[in-house]
N, C-alpha and C. Protein backbone atom coordinates (compact mmCIF):
# COMPACT_ATOMS: atom_id res chain seq x y z
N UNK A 1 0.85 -1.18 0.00
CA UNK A 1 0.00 0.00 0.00
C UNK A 1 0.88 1.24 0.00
N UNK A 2 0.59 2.39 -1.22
CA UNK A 2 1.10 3.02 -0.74
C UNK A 2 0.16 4.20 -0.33
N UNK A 3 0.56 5.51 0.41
CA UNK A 3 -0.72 6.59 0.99
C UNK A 3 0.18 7.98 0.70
N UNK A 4 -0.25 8.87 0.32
CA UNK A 4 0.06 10.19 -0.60
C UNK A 4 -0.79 10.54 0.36
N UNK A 5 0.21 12.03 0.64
CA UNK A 5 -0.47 12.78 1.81
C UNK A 5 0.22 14.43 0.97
N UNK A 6 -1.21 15.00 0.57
CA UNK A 6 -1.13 16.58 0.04
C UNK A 6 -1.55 17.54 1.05
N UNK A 7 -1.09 18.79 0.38
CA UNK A 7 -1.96 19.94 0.83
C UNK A 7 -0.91 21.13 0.73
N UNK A 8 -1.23 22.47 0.99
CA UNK A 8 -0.99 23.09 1.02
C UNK A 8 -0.11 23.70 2.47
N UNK A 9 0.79 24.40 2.33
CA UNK A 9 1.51 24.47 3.37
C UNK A 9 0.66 24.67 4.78
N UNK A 10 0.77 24.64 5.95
CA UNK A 10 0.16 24.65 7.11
C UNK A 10 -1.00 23.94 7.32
N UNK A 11 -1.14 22.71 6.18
CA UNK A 11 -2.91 21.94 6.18
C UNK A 11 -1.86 20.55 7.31
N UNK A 12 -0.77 19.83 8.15
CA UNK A 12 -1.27 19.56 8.86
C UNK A 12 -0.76 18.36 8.04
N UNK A 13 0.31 18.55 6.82
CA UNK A 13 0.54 16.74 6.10
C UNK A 13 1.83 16.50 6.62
N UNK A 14 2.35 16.75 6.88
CA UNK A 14 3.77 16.43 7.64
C UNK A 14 3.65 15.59 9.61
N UNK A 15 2.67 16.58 9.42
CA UNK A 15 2.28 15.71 11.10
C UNK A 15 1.74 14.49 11.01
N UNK A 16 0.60 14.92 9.82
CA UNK A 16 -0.07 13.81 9.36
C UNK A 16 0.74 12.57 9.27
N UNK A 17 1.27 12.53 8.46
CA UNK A 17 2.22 11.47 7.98
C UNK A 17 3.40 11.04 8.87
N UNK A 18 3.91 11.39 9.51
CA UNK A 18 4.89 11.03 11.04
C UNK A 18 3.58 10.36 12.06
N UNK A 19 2.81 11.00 12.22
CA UNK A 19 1.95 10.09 13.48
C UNK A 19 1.18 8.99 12.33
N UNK A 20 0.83 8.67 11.27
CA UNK A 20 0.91 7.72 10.42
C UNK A 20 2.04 7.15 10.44
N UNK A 21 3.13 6.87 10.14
CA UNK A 21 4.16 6.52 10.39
C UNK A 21 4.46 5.67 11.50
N UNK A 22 3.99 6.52 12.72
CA UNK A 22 4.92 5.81 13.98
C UNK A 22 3.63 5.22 14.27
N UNK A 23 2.30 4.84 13.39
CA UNK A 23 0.69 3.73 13.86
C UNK A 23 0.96 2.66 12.75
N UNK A 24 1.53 3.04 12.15
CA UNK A 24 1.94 2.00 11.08
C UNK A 24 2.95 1.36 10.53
N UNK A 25 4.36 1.59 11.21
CA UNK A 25 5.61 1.51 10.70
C UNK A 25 6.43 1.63 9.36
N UNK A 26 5.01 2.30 8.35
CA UNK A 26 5.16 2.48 6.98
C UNK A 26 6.95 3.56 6.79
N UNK A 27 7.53 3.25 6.00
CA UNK A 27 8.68 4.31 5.70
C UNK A 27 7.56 5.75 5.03
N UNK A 28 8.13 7.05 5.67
CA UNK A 28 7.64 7.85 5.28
C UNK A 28 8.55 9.00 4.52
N UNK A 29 8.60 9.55 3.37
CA UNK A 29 9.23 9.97 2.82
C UNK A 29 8.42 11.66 2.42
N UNK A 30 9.62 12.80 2.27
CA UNK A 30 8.49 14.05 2.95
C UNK A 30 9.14 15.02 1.82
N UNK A 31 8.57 15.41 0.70
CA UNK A 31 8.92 16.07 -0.69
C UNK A 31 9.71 17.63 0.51
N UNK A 32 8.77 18.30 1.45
CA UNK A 32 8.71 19.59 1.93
C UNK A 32 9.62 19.43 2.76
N UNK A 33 10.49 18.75 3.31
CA UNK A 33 11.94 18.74 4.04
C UNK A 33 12.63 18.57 2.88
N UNK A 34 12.75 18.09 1.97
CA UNK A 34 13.86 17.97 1.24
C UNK A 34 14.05 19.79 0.69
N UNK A 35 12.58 20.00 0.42
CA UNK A 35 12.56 21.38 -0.34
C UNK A 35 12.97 22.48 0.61
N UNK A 36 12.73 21.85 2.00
CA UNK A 36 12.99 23.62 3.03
C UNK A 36 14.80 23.43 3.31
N UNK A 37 15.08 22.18 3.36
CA UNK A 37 16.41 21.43 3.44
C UNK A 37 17.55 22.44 2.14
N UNK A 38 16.64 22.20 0.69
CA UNK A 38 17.81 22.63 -0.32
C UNK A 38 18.07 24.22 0.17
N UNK A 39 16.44 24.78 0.58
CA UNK A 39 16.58 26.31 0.48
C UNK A 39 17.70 26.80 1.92
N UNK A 40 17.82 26.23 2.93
CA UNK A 40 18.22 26.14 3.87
C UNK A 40 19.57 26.35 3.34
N UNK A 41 20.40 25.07 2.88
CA UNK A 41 21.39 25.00 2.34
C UNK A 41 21.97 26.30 1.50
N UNK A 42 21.26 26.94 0.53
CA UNK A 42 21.02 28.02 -0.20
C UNK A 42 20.93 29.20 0.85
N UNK A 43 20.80 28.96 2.10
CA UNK A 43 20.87 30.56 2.65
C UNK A 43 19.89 31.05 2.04
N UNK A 44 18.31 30.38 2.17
CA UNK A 44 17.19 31.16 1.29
C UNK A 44 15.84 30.93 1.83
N UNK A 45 15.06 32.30 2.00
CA UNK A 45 13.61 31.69 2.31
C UNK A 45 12.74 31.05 1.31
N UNK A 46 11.71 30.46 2.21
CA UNK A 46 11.10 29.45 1.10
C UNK A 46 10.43 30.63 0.21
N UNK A 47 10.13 31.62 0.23
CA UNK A 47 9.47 32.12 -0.63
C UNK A 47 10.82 32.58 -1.67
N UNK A 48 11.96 32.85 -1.65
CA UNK A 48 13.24 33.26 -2.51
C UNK A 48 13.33 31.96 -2.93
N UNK A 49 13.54 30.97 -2.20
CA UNK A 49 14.10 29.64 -2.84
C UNK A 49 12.75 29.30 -4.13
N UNK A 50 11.70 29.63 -3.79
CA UNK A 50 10.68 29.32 -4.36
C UNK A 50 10.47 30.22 -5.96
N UNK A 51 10.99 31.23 -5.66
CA UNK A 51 11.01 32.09 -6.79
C UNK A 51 12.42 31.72 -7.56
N UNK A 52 13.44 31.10 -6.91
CA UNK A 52 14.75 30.65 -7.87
C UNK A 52 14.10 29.12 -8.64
N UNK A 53 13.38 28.58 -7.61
CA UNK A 53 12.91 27.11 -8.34
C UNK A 53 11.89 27.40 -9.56
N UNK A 54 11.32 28.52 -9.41
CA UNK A 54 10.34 29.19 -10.86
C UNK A 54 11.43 29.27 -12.08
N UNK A 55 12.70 29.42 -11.38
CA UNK A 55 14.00 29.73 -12.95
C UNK A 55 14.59 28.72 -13.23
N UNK A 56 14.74 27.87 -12.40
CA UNK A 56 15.67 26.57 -12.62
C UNK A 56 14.79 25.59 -11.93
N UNK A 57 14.05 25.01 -13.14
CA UNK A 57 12.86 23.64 -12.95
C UNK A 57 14.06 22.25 -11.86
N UNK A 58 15.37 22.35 -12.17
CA UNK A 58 15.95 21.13 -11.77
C UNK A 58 15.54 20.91 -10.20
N UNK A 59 14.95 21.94 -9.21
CA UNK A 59 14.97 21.81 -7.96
C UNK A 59 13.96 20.91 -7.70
N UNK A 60 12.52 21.06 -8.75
CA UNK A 60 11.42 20.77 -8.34
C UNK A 60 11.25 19.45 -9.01
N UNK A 61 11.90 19.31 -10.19
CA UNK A 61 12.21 17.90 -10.85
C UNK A 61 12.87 16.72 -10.11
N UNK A 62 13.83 17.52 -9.21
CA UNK A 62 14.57 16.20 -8.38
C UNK A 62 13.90 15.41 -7.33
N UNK A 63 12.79 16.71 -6.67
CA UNK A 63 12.55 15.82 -6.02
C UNK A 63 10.99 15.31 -6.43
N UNK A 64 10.28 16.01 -7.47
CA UNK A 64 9.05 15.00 -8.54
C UNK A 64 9.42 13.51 -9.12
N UNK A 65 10.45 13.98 -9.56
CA UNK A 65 11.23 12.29 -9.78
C UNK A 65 11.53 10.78 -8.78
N UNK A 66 11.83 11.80 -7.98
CA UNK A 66 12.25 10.97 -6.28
C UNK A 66 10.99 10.08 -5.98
N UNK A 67 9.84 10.73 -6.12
CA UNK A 67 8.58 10.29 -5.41
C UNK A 67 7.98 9.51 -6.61
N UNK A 68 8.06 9.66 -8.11
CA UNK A 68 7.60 8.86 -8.66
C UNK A 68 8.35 7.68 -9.19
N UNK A 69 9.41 7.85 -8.32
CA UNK A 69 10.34 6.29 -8.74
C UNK A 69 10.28 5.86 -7.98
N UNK A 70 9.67 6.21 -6.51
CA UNK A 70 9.76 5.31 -4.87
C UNK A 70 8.18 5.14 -5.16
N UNK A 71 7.06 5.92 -5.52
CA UNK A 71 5.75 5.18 -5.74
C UNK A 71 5.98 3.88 -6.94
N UNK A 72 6.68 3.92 -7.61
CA UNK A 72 6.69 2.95 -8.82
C UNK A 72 7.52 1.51 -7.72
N UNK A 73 8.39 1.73 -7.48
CA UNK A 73 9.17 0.50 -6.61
C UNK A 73 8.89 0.33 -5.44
N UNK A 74 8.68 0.68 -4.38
CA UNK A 74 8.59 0.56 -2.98
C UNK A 74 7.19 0.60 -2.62
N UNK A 75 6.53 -0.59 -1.78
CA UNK A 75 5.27 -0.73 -1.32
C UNK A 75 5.50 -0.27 0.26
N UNK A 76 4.24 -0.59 0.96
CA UNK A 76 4.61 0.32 2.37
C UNK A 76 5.05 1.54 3.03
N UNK A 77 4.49 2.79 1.66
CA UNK A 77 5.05 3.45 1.84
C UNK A 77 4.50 4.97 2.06
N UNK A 78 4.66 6.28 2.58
CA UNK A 78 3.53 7.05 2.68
C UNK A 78 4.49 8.51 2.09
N UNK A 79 4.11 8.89 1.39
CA UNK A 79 4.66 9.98 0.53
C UNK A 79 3.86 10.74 0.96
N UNK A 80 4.81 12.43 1.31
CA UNK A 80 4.57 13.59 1.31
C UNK A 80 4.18 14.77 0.62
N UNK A 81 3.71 15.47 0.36
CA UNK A 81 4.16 16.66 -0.21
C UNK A 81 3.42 16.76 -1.11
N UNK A 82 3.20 18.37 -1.83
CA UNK A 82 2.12 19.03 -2.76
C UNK A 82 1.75 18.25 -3.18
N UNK A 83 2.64 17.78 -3.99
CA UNK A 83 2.06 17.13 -5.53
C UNK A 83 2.48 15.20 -5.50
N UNK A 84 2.18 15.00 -4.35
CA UNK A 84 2.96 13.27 -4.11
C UNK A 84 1.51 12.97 -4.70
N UNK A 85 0.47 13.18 -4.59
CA UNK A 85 -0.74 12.52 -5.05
C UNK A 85 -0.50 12.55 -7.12
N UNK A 86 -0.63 13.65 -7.12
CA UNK A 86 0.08 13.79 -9.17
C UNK A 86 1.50 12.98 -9.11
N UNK A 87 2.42 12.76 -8.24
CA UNK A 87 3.47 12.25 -8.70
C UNK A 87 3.60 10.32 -8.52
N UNK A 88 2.16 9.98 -8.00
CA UNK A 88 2.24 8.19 -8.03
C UNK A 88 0.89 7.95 -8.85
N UNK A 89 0.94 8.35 -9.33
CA UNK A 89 -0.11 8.33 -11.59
C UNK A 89 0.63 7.54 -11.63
N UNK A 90 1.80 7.19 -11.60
CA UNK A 90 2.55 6.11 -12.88
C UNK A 90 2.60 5.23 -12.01
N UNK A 91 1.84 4.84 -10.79
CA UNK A 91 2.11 3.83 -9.98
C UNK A 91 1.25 2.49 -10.65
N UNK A 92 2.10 1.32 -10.94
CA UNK A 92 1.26 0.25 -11.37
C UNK A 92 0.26 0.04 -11.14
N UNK A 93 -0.76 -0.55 -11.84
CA UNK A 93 -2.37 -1.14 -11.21
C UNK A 93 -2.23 -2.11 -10.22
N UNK A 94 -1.13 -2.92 -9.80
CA UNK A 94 -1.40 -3.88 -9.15
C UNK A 94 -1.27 -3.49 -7.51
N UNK A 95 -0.60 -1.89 -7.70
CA UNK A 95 0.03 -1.58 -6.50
C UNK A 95 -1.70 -0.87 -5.63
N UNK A 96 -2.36 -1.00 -4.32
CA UNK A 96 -2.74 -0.27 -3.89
C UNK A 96 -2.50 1.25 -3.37
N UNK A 97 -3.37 2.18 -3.54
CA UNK A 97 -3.07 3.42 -3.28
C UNK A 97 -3.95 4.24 -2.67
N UNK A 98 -3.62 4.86 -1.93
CA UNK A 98 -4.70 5.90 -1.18
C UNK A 98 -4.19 7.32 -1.67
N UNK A 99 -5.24 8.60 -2.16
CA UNK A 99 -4.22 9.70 -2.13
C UNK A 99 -5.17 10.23 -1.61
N UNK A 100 -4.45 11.05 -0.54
CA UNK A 100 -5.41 11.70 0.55
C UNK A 100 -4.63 13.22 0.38
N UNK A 101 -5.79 14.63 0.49
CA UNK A 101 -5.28 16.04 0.47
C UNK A 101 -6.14 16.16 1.73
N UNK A 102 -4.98 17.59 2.27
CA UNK A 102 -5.49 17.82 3.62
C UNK A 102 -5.71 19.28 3.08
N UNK A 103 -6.38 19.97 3.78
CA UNK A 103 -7.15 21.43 3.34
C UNK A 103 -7.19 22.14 4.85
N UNK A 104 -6.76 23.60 4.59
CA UNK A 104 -7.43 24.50 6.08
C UNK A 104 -7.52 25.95 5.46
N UNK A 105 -8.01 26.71 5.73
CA UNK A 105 -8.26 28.12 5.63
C UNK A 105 -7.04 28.45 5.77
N UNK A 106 -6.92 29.71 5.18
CA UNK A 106 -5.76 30.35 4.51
C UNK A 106 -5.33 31.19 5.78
N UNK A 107 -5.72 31.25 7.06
CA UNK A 107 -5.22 32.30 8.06
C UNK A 107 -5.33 31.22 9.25
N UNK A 108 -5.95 30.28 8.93
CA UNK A 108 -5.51 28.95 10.10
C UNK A 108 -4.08 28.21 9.69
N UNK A 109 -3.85 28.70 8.12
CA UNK A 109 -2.83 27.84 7.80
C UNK A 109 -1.40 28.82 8.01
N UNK A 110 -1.68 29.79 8.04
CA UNK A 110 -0.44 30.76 8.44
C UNK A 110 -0.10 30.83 10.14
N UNK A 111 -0.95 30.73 10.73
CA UNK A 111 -0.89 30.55 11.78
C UNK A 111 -0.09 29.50 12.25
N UNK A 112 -0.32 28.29 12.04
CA UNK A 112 0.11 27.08 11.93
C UNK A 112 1.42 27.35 11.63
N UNK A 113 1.90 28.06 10.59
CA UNK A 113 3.21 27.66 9.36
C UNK A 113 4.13 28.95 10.54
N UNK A 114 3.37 30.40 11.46
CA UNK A 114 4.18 30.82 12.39
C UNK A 114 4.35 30.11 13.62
N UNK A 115 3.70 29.40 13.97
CA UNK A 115 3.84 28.40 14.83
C UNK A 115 4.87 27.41 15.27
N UNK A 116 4.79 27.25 13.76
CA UNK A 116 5.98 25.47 13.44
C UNK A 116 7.45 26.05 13.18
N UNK A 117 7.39 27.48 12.85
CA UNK A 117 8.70 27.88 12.42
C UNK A 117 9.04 29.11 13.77
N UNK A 118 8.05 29.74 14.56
CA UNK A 118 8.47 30.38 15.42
C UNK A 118 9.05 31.66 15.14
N UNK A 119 8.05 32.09 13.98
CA UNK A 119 8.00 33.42 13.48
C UNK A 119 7.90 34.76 14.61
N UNK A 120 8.59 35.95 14.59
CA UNK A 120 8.39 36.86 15.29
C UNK A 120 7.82 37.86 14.32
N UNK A 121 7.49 37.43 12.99
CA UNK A 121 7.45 38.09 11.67
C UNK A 121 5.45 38.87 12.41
N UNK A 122 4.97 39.78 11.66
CA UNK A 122 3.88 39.89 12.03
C UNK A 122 2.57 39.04 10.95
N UNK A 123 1.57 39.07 11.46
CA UNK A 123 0.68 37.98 10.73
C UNK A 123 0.76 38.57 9.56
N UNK A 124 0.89 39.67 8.84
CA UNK A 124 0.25 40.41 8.12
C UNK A 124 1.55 39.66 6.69
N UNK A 125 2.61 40.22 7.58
CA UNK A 125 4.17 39.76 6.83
C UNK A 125 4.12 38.25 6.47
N UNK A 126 3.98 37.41 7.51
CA UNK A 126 3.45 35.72 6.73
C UNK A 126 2.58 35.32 5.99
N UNK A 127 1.43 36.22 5.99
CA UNK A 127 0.27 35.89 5.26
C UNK A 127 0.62 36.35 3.61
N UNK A 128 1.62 37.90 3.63
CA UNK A 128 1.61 37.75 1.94
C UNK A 128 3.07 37.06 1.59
N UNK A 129 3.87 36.86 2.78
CA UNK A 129 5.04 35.45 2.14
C UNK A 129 4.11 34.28 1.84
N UNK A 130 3.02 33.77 2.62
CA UNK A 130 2.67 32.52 2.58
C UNK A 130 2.09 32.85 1.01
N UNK A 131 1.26 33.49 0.73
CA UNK A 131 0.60 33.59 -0.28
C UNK A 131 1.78 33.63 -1.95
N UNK A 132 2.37 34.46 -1.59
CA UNK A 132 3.32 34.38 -2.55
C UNK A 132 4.45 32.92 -2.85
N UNK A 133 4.40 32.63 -2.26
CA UNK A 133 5.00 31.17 -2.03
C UNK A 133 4.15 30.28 -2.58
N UNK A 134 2.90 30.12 -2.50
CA UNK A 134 1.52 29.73 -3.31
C UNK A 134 1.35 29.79 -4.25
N UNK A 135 1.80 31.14 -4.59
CA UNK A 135 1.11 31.56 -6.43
C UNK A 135 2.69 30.99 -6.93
N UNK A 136 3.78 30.60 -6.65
CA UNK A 136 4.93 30.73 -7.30
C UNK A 136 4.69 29.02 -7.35
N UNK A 137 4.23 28.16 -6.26
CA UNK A 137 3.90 26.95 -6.95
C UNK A 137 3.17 26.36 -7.58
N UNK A 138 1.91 27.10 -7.65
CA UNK A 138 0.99 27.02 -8.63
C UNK A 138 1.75 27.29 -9.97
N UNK A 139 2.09 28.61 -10.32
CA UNK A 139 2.93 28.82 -11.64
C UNK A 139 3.94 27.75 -11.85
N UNK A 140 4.34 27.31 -11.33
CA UNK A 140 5.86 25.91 -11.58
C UNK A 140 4.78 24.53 -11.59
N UNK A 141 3.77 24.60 -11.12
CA UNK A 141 3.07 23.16 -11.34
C UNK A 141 2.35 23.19 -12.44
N UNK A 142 1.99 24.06 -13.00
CA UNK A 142 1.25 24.34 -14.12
C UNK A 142 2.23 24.01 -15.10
N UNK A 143 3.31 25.34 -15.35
CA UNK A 143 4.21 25.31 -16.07
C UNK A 143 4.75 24.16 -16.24
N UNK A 144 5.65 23.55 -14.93
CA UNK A 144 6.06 22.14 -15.48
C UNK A 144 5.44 21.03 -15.91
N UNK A 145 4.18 20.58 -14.98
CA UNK A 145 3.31 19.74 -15.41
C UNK A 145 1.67 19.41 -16.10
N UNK A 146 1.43 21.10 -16.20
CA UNK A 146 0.19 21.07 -16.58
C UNK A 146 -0.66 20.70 -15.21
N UNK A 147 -0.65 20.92 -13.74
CA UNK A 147 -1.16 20.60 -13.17
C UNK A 147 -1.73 21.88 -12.49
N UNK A 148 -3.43 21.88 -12.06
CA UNK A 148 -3.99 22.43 -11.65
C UNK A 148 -3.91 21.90 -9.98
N UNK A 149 -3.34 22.42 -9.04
CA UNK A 149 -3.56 22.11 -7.61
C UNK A 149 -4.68 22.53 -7.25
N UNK A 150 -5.25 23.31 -7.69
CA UNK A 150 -7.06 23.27 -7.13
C UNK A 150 -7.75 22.49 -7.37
N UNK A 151 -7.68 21.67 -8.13
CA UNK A 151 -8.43 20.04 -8.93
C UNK A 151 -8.09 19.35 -7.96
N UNK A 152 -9.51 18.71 -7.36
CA UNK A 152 -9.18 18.13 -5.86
C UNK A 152 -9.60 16.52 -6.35
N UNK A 153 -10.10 16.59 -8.02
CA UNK A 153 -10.37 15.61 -8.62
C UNK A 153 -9.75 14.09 -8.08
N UNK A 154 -7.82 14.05 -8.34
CA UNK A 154 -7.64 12.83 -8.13
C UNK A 154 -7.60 12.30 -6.88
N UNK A 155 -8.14 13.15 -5.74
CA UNK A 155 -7.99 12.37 -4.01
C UNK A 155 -8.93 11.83 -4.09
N UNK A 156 -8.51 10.54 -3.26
CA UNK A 156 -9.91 9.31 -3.06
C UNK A 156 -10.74 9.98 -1.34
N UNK A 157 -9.88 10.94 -0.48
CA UNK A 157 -10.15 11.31 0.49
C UNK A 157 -9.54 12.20 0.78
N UNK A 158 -10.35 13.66 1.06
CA UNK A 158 -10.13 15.21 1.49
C UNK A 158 -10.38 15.71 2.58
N UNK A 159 -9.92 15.98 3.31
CA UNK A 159 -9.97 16.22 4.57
C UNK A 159 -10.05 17.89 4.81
N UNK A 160 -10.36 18.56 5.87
CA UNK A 160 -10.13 20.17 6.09
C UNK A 160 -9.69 19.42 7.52
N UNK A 161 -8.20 19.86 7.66
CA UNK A 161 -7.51 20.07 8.98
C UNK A 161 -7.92 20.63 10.43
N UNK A 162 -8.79 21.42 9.72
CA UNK A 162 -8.81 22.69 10.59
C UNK A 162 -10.27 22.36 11.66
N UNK A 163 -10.53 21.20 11.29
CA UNK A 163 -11.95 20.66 11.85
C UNK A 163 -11.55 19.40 13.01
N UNK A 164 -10.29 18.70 12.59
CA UNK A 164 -9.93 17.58 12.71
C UNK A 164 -8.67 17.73 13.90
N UNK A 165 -8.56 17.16 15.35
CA UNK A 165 -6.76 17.15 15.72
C UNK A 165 -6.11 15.39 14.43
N UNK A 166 -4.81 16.32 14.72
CA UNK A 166 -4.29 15.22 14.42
C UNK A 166 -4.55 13.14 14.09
N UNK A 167 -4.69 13.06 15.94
CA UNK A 167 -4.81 11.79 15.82
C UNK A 167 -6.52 11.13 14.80
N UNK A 168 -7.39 12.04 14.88
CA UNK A 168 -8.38 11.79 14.15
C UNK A 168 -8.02 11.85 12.94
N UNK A 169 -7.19 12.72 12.19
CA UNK A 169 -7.06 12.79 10.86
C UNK A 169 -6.62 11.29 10.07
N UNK A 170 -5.37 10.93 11.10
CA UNK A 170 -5.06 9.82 10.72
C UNK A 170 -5.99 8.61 11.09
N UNK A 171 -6.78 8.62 12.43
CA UNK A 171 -7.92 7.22 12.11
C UNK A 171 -8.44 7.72 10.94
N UNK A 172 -9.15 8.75 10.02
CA UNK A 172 -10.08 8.74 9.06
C UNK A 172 -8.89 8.03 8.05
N UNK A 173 -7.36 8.21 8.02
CA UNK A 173 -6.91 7.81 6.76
C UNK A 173 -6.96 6.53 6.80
N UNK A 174 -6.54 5.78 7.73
CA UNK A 174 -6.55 4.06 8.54
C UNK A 174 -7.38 3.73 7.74
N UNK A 175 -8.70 4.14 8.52
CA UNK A 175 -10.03 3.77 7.93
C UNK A 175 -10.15 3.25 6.27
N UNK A 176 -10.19 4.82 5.50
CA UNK A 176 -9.88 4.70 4.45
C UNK A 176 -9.29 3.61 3.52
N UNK A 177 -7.57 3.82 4.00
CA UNK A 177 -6.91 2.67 3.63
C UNK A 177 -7.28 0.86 3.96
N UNK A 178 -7.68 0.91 5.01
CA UNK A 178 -8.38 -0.46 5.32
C UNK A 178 -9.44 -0.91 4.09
N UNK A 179 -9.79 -0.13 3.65
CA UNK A 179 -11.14 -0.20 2.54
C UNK A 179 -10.48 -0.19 1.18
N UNK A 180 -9.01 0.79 0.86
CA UNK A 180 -8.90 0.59 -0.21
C UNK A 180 -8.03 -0.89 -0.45
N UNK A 181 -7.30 -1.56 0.74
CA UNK A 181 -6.90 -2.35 0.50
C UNK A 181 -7.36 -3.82 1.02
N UNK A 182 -8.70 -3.38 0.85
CA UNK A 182 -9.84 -4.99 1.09
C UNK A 182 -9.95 -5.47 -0.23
């Protein structure tokens, strides 16, 4: 089985997927550490790193590639990040799959994203980084793949975060997955 865990920054998929993880012993693999990791490295905020990855596709390719060669080979496994649900399409028919997006309001999700990072920034200042950081991956998902991230089309299960703690999010995915792999 494998389980694709989306959403938009501060929806709550990174937690998601670690307390999945440590209920399931699945290997969990997380597109948005690798990405805060390169910008890090780069001496760059995600919204700069994000606007250099709009010029040079190789950032966002390495790790689109990553996830659709570990959905193609590796079972047991729970993939992270924006676009992990668009990036296990090429996953065989024989393989089971869950792709689950997590969703929260756009000022629950900044909140969250000053929270986790321990911003002294003011709400006002995160809310148009967060936003701009948004429109710059929308433009690179489009651009590179023709993909609309508002098309909530290919999730088998959508969640809003912002309704849900944690440990519930993941019984609804359990659940889920129990059903897709009966």
């Amino acid at each position: 089985m494998i389980i694709t865990i989306s959403g938009l920054p501060g929806t709550g998929t990174t937690t998601a997927s670690k307390l999945l993880q440590e209920k399931t012993g699945m290997e969990f693999i997380s597109s948005g550490e690798i990405f805060r990791s390169i910008a890090a490295d780069l001496g760059l905020s995600l919204a700069d790193f994000g606007k250099l990855a709009e010029l040079d596709v190789t950032y966002d390719r390495q790790i689109d590639d990553r996830q659709k060669e570990l959905s193609k080979t590796k079972d047991n496994l729970i993939l992270e990040g924006r676009l992990a649900g668009h990036m296990s399409l090429e996953v065989p028919p024989s393989k089971k799959i869950l792709r689950v997006l997590l969703k929260a309001p756009l000022e629950t999700r900044v909140r969250r994203i000053m929270n986790r990072e321990g911003s002294n920034s003011s709400f006002k200042f995160e809310l148009e980084q967060t936003k701009t950081r948004e429109e710059s991956e929308r433009v690179r998902y489009d651009m590179y793949y023709g993909i609309d991230i508002a098309d909530l089309m290919l999730y088998d299960l959508v969640i809003d975060s912002s309704k849900f703690d944690p440990e519930t999010i993941v019984d609804l995915i359990l659940r889920a997955a129990k059903k897709v792999d009966e």
